[in-house]
C-alpha atoms as a PDB file:
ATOM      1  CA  UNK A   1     -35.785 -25.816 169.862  1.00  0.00           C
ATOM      2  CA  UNK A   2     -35.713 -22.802 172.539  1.00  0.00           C
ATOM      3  CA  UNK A   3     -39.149 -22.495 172.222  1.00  0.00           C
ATOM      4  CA  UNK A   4     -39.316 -26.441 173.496  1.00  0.00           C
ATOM      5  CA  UNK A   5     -37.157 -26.327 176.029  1.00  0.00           C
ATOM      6  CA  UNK A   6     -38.196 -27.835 179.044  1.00  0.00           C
ATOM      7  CA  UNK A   7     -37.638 -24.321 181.219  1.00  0.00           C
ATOM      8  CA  UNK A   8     -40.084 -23.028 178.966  1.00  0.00           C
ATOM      9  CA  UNK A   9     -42.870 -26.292 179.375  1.00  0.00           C
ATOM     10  CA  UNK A  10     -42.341 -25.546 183.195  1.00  0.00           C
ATOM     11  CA  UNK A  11     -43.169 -21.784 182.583  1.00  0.00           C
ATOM     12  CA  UNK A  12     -39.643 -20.843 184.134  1.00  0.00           C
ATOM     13  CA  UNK A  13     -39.390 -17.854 182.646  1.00  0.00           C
ATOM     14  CA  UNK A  14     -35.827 -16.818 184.390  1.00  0.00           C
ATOM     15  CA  UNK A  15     -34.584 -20.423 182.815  1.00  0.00           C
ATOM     16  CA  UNK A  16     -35.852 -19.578 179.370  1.00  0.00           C
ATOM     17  CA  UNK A  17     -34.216 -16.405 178.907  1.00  0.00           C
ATOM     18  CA  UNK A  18     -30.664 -17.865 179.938  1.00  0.00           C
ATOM     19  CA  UNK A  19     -31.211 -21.057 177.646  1.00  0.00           C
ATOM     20  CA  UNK A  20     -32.305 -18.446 174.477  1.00  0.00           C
ATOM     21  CA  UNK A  21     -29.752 -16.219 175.729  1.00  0.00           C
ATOM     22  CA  UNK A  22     -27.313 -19.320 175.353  1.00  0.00           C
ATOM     23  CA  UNK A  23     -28.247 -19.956 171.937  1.00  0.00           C
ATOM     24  CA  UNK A  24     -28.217 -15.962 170.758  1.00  0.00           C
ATOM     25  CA  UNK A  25     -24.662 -16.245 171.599  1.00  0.00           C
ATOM     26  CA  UNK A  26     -23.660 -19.399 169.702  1.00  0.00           C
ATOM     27  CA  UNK A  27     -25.440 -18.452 166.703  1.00  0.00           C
ATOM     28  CA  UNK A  28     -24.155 -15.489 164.887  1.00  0.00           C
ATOM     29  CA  UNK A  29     -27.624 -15.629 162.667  1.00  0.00           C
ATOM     30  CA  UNK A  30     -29.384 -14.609 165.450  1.00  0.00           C
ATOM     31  CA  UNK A  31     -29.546 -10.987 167.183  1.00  0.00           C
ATOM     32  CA  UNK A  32     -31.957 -11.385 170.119  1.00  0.00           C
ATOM     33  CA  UNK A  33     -34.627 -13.784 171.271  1.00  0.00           C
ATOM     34  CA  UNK A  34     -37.699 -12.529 173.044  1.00  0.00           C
ATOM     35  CA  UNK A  35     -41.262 -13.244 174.213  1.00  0.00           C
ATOM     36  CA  UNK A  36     -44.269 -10.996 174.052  1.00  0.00           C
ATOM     37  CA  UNK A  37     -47.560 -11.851 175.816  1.00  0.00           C
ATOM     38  CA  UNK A  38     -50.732 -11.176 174.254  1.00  0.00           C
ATOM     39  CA  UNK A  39     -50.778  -7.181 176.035  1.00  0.00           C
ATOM     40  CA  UNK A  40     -47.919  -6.886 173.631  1.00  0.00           C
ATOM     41  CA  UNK A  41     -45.592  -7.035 176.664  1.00  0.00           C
ATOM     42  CA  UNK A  42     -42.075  -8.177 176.442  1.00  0.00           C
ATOM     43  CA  UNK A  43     -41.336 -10.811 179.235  1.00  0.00           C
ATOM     44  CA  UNK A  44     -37.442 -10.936 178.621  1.00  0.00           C
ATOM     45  CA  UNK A  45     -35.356 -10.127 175.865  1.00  0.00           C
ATOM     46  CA  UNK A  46     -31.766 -11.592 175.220  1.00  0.00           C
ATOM     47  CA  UNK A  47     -30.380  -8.456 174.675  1.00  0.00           C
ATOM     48  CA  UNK A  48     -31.090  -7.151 177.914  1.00  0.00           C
ATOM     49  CA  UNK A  49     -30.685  -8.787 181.745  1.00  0.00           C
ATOM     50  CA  UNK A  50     -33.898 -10.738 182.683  1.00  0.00           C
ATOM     51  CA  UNK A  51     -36.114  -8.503 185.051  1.00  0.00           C
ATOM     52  CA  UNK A  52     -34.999  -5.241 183.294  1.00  0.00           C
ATOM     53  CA  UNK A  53     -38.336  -3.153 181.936  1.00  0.00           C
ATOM     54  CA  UNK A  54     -38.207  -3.413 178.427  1.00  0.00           C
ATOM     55  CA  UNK A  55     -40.425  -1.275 175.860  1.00  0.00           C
ATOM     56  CA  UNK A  56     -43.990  -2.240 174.600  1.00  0.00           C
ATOM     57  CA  UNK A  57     -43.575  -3.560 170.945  1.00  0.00           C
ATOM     58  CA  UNK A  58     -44.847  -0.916 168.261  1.00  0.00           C
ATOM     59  CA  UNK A  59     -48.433  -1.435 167.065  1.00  0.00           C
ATOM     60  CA  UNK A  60     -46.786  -2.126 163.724  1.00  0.00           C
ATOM     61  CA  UNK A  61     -44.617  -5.038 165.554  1.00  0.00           C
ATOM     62  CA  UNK A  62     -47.279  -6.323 167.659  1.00  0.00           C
ATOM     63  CA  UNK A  63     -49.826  -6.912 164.445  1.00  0.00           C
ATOM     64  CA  UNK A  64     -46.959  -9.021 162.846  1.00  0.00           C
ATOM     65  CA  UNK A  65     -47.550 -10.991 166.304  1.00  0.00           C
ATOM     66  CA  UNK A  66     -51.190 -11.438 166.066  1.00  0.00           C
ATOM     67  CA  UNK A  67     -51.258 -14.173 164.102  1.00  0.00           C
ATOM     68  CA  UNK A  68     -48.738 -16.167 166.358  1.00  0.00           C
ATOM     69  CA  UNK A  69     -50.763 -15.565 169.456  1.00  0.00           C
ATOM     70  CA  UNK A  70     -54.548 -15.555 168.121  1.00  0.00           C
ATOM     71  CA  UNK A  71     -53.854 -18.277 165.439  1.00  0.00           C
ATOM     72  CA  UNK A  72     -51.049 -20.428 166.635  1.00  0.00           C
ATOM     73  CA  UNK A  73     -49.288 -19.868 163.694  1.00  0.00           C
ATOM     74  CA  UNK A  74     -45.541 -19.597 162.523  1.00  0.00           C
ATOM     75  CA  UNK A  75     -44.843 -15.892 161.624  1.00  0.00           C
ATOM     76  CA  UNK A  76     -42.049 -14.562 159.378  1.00  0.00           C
ATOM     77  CA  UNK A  77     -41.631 -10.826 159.399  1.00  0.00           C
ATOM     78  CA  UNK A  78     -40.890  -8.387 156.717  1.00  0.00           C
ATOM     79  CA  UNK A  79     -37.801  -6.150 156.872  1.00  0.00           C
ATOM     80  CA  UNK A  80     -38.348  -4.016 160.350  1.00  0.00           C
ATOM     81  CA  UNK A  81     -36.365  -1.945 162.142  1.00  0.00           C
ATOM     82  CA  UNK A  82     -35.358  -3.342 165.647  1.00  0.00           C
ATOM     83  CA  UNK A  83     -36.576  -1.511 168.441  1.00  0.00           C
ATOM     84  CA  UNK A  84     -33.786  -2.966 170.832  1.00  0.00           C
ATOM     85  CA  UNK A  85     -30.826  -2.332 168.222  1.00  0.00           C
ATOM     86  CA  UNK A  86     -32.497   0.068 165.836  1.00  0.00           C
ATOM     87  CA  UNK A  87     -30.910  -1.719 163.031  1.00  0.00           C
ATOM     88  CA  UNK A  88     -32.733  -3.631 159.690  1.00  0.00           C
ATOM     89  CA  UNK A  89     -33.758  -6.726 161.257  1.00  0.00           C
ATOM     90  CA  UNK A  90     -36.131 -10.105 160.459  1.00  0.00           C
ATOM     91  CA  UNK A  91     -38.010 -11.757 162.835  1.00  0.00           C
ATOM     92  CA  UNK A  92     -39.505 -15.275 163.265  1.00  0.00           C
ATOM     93  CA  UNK A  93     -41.945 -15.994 165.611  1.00  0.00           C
ATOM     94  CA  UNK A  94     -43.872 -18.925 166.809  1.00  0.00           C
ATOM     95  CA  UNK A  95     -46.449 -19.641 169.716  1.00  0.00           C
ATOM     96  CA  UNK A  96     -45.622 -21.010 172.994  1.00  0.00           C
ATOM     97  CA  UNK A  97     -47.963 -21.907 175.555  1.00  0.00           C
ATOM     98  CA  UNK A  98     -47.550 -21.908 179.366  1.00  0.00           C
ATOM     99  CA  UNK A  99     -50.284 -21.982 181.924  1.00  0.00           C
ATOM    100  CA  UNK A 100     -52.644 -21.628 179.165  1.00  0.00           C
ATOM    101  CA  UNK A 101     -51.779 -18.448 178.188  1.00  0.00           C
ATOM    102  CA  UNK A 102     -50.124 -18.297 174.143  1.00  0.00           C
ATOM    103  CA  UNK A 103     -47.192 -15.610 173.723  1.00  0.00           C
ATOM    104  CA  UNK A 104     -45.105 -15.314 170.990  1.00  0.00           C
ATOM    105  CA  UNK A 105     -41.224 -16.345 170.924  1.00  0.00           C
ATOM    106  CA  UNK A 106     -39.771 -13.967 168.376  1.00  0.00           C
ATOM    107  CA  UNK A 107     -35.832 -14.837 166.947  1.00  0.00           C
ATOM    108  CA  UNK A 108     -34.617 -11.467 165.464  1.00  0.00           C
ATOM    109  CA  UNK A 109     -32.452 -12.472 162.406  1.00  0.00           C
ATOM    110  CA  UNK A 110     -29.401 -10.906 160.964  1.00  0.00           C
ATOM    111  CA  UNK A 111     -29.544  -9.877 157.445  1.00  0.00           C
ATOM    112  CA  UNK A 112     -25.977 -10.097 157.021  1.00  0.00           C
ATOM    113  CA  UNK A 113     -26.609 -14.329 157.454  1.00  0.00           C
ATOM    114  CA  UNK A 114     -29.364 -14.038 154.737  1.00  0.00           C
ATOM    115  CA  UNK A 115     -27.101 -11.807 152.354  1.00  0.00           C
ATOM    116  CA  UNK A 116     -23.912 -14.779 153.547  1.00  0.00           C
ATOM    117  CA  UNK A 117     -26.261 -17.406 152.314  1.00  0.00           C
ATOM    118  CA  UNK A 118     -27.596 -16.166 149.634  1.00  0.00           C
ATOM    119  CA  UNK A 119     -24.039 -15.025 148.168  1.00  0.00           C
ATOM    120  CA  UNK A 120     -22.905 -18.972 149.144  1.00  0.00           C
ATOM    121  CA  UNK A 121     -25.081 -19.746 146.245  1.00  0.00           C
ATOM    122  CA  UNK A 122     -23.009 -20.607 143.153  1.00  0.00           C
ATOM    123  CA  UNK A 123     -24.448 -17.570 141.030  1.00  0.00           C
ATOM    124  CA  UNK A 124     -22.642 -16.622 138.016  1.00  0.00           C
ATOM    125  CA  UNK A 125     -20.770 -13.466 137.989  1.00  0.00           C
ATOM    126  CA  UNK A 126     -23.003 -11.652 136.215  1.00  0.00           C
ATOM    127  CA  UNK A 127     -26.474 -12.865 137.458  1.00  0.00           C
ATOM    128  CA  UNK A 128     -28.294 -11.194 140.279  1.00  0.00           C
ATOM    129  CA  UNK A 129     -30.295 -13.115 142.969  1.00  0.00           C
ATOM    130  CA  UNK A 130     -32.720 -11.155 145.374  1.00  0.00           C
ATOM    131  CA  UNK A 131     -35.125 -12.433 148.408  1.00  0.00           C
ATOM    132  CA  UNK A 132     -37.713 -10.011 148.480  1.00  0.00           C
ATOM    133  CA  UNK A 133     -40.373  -9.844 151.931  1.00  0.00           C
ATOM    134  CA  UNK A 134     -43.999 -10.030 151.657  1.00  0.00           C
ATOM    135  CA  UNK A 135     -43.918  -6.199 151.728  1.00  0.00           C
ATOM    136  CA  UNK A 136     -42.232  -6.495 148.239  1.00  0.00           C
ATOM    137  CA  UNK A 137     -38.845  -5.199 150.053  1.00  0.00           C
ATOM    138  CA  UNK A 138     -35.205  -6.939 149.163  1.00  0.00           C
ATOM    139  CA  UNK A 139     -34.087  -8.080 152.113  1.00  0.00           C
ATOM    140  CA  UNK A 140     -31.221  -9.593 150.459  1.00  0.00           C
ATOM    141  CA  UNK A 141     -29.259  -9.502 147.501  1.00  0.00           C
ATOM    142  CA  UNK A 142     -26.148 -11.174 145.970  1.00  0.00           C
ATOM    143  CA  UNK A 143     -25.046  -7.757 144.173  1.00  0.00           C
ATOM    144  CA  UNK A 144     -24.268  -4.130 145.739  1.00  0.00           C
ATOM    145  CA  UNK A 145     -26.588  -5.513 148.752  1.00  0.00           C
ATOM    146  CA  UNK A 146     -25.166  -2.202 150.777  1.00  0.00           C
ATOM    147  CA  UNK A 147     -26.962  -0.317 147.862  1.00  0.00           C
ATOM    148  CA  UNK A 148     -29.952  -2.139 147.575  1.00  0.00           C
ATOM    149  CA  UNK A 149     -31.235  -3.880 150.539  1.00  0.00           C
ATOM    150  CA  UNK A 150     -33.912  -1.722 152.073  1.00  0.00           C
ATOM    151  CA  UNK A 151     -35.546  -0.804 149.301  1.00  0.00           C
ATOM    152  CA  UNK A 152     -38.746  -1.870 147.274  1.00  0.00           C
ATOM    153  CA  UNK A 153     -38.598  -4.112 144.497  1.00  0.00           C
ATOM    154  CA  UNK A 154     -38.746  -2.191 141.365  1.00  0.00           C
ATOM    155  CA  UNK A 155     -42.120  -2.002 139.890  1.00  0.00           C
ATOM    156  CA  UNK A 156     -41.771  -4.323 137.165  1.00  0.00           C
ATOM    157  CA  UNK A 157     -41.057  -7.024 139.088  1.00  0.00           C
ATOM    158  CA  UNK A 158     -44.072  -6.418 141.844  1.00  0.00           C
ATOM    159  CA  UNK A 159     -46.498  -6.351 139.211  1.00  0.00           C
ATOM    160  CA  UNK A 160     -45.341  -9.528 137.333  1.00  0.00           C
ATOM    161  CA  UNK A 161     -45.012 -11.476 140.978  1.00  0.00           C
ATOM    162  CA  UNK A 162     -48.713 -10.005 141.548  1.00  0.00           C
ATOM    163  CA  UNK A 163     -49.837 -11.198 138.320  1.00  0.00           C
ATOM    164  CA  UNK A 164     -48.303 -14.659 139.193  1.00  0.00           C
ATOM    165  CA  UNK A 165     -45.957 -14.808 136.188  1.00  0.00           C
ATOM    166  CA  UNK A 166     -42.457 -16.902 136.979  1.00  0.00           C
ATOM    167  CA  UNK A 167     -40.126 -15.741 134.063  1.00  0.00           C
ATOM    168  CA  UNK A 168     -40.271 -12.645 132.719  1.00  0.00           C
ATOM    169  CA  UNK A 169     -38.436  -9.221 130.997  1.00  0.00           C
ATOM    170  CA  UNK A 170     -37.183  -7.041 133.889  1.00  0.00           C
ATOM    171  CA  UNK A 171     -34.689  -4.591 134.742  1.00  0.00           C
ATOM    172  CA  UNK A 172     -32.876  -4.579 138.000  1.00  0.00           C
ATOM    173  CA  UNK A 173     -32.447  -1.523 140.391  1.00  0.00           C
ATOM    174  CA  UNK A 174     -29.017  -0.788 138.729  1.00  0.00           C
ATOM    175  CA  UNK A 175     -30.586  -0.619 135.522  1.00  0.00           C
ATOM    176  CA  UNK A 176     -29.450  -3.986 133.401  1.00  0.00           C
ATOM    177  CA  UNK A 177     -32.047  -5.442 131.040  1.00  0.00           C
ATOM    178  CA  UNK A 178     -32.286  -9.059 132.239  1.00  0.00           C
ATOM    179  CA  UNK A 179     -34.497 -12.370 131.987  1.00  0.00           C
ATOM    180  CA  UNK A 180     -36.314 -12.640 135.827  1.00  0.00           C
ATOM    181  CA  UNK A 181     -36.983 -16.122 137.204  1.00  0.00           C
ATOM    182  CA  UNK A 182     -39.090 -16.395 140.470  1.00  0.00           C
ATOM    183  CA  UNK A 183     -39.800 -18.714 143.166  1.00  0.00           C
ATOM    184  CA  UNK A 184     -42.005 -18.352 146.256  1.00  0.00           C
ATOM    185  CA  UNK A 185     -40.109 -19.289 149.560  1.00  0.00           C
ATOM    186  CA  UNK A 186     -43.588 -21.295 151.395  1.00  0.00           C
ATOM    187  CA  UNK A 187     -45.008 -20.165 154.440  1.00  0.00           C
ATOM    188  CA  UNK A 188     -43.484 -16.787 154.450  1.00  0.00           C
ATOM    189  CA  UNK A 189     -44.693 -14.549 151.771  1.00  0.00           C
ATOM    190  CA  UNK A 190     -41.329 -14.060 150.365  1.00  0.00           C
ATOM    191  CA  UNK A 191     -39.919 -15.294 146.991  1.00  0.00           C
ATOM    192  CA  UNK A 192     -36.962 -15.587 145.650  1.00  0.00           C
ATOM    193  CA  UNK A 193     -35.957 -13.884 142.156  1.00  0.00           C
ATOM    194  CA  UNK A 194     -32.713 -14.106 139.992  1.00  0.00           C
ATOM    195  CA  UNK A 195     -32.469 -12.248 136.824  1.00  0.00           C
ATOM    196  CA  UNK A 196     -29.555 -13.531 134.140  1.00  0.00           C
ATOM    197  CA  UNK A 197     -28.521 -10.237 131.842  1.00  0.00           C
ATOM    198  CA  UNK A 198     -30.448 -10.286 128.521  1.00  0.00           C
ATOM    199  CA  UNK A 199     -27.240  -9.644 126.248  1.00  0.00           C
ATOM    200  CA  UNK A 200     -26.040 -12.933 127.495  1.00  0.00           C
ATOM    201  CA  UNK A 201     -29.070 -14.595 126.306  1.00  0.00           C
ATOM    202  CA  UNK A 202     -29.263 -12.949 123.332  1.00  0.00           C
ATOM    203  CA  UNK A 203     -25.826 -13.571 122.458  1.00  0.00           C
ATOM    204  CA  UNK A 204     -26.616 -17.246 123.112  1.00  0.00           C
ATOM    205  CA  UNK A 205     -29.578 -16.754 121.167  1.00  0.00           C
ATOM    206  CA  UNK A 206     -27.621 -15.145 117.487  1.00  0.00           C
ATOM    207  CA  UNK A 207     -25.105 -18.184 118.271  1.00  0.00           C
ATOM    208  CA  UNK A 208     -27.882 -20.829 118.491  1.00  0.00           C
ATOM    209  CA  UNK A 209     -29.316 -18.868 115.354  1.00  0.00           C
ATOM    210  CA  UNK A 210     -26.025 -18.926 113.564  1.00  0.00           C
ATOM    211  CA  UNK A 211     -25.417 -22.353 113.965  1.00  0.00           C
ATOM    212  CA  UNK A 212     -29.128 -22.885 112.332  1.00  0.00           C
ATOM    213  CA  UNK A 213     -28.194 -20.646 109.436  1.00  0.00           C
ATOM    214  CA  UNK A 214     -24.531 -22.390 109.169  1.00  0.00           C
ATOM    215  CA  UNK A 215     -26.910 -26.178 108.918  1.00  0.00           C
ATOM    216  CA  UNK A 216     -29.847 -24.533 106.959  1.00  0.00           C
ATOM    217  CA  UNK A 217     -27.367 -23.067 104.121  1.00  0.00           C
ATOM    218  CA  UNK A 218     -25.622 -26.669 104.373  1.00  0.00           C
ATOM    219  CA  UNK A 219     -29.262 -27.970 103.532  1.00  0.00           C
ATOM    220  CA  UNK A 220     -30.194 -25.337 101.326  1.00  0.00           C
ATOM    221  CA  UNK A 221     -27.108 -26.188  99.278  1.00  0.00           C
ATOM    222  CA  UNK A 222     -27.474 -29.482  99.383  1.00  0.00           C
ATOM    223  CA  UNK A 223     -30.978 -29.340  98.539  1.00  0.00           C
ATOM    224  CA  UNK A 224     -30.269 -26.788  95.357  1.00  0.00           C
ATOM    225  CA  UNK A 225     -27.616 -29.638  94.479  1.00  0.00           C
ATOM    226  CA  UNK A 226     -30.135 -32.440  94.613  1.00  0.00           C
ATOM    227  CA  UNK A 227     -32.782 -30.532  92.587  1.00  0.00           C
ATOM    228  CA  UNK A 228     -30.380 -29.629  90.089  1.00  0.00           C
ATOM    229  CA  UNK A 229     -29.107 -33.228  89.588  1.00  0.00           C
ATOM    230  CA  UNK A 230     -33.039 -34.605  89.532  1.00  0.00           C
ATOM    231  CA  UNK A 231     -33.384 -32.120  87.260  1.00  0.00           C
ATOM    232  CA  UNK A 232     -30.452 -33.141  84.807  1.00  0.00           C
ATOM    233  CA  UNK A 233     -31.761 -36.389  85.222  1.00  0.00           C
ATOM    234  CA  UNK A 234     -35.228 -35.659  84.501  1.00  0.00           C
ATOM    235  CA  UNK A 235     -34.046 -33.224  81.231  1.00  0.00           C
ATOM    236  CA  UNK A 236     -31.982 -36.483  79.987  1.00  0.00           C
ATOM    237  CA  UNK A 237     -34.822 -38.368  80.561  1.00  0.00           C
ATOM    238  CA  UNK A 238     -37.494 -36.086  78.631  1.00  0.00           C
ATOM    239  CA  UNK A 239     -35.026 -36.344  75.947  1.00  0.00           C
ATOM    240  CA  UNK A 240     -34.690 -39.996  76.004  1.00  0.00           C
ATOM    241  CA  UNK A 241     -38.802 -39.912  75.878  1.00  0.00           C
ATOM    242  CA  UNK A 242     -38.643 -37.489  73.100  1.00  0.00           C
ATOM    243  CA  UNK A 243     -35.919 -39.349  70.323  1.00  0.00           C
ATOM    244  CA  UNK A 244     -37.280 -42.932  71.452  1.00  0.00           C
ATOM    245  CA  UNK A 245     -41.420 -41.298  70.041  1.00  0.00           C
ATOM    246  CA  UNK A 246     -39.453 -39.623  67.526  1.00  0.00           C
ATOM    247  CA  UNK A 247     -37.759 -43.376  66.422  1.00  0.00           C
ATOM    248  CA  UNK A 248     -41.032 -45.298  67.311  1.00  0.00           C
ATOM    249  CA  UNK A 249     -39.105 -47.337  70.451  1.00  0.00           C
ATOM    250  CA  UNK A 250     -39.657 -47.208  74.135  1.00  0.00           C
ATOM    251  CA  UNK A 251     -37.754 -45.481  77.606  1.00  0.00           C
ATOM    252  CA  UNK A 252     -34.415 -47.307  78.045  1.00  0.00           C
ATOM    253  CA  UNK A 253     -34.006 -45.103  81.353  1.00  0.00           C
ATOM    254  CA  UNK A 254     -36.493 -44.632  84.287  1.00  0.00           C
ATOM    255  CA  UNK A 255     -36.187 -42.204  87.564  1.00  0.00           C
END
C-alpha cells in the first residue's frame, strides 16, 4: 500500500518517507521502510530523518535487489543482517516507478512477528514447526527459536527438500527422531516444515497393531472354532457314509 501511495505516484519523495514512516510506526512487524535506486543508493530510510546520508547497500544486499529493479519483480529476502540496526532481519521488496526510473521499496521485517505467528499456530506440544529461507536458514521456529534461528537447516532435511520429497525420516537440531512434513511457501523460496516425534507415531503405530492382533486372534479363534465344528460335522458325516455302504442304504445327512 506505501508503495501506492499517491506521494509516491507524484515522485514526492519527502511525502513518501513520512507516509512509510507512518506505517513503520503502527506496525510492530515492520522495522524500517526504504528505497534504493538502481546505483544501489538509499533515497530515505524510516529509520533515519529524510535528507540524512545514509550508507550504500552491501553488494550482497543490493543483488537481492536486482531482481526488483531489472525484472519488476516481488523479492523476499533470506535471513540478513540489517545494516541500519545490525540485527537478523527479512526484507520484502517490490518495484516502484517514478519518472521512469524503477527503485526498489524494501519493508525490513521483524523475526520476532514471524516466530509470534508461527507459535499462534495450534502445534501440539511436542511437534516442531520451522520456516526455513531460500538459503536453507530457519528463520523461524516454534521451539527454542533463541537457540535455533540463525542457523542452517540440518542436512537431512536440505537434501530431502532438494530432492523434492514432502514427508520424510528426520532429526531436528536438538536431536529428536521425528516424521518431517514440508510445504513450499510460493513466490519466496521458503518452505515450511513440521516434524511430529517418531515415538509418538510409533506408539500409535504398536496400538493400531495391537488392536489388529486383539481382532486377528478374535478371527483366528473363531476361525479354529468353525473348522473344528465343519470338521465334527464332516467326521459324523464320513461315518454316516461309511455304516449306510456298510448296511447297503443311502446319506440321511448332507453339509
Amino acid at each position: 500500500a506505501t508503495a501506492q501511495a499517491d506521494s509516491v505516484r507524484r515522485g514526492d519523495l519527502a511525502a513518501a518517507h513520512e507516509t512509510a514512516s507512518r506505517v513503520a510506526e503502527v506496525d510492530p512487524r515492520i522495522v524500517g521502510i526504504s528505497m534504493v535506486d538502481s546505483a544501489g543508493v538509499q533515497v530515505f530510510n524510516t529509520r533515519r530523518p529524510f535528507g540524512t546520508a545514509l550508507p550504500r547497500p552491501s553488494a550482497k544486499l543490493m543483488e537481492l535487489q536486482r531482481p526488483v529493479i531489472e525484472q519488476g519483480r516481488q523479492v523476499v529476502s533470506p535471513l540478513v543482517i540489517g545494516e541500519t540496526t545490525n540485527d537478523k532481519v527479512l526484507g520484502v521488496g517490490l518495484p516502484v516507478v517514478i519518472g521512469g526510473q524503477t527503485y526498489a521499496m524494501r519493508a525490513v521485517v521483524n523475526l520476532e512477528a514471524l516466530g509470534t505467528w508461527l507459535n499462534a499456530q495450534a502445534w501440539p506440544a511436542d511437534w516442531t514447526a520451522a520456516v526455513v529461507d531460500q538459503n536453507s536458514v530457519i528463520v523461524a521456529r516454534s521451539r527454542d527459536a533463541d537457540r535455533f534461528v540463525g542457523q542452517r537447516a540440518t542436512d537431512v532435511l536440505v537434501a530431502a527438500v532438494g530432492r523434492g520429497e514432502t514427508f520424510f525420516q528426520s532429526v531436528t537440531k536438538d536431536g529428536t527422531p521425528v516424521y518431517t512434513s514440508v510445504a513450499p511457501v510460493p513466490g519466496s523460496g521458503w518452505y515450511v516444515a513440521v516434524g511430529r516425534p517418531a515415538a509418538a507415531i510409533h506408539a500409535q503405530v504398536r496400538d493400531s497393531m495391537a488392536r489388529v492382533l486383539i481382532v486377528g486372534v478374535l478371527c483366528a479363534i473363531l476361525a479354529v472354532a468353525g473348522a473344528l465344528y465343519m470338521a465334527g460335522r464332516l467326521s459324523r458325516q464320513l461315518s454316516n457314509a461309511v455304516e449306510a455302504h456298510v448296511h447297503g442304504g443311502r446319506v440321511k445327512a448332507a453339509l
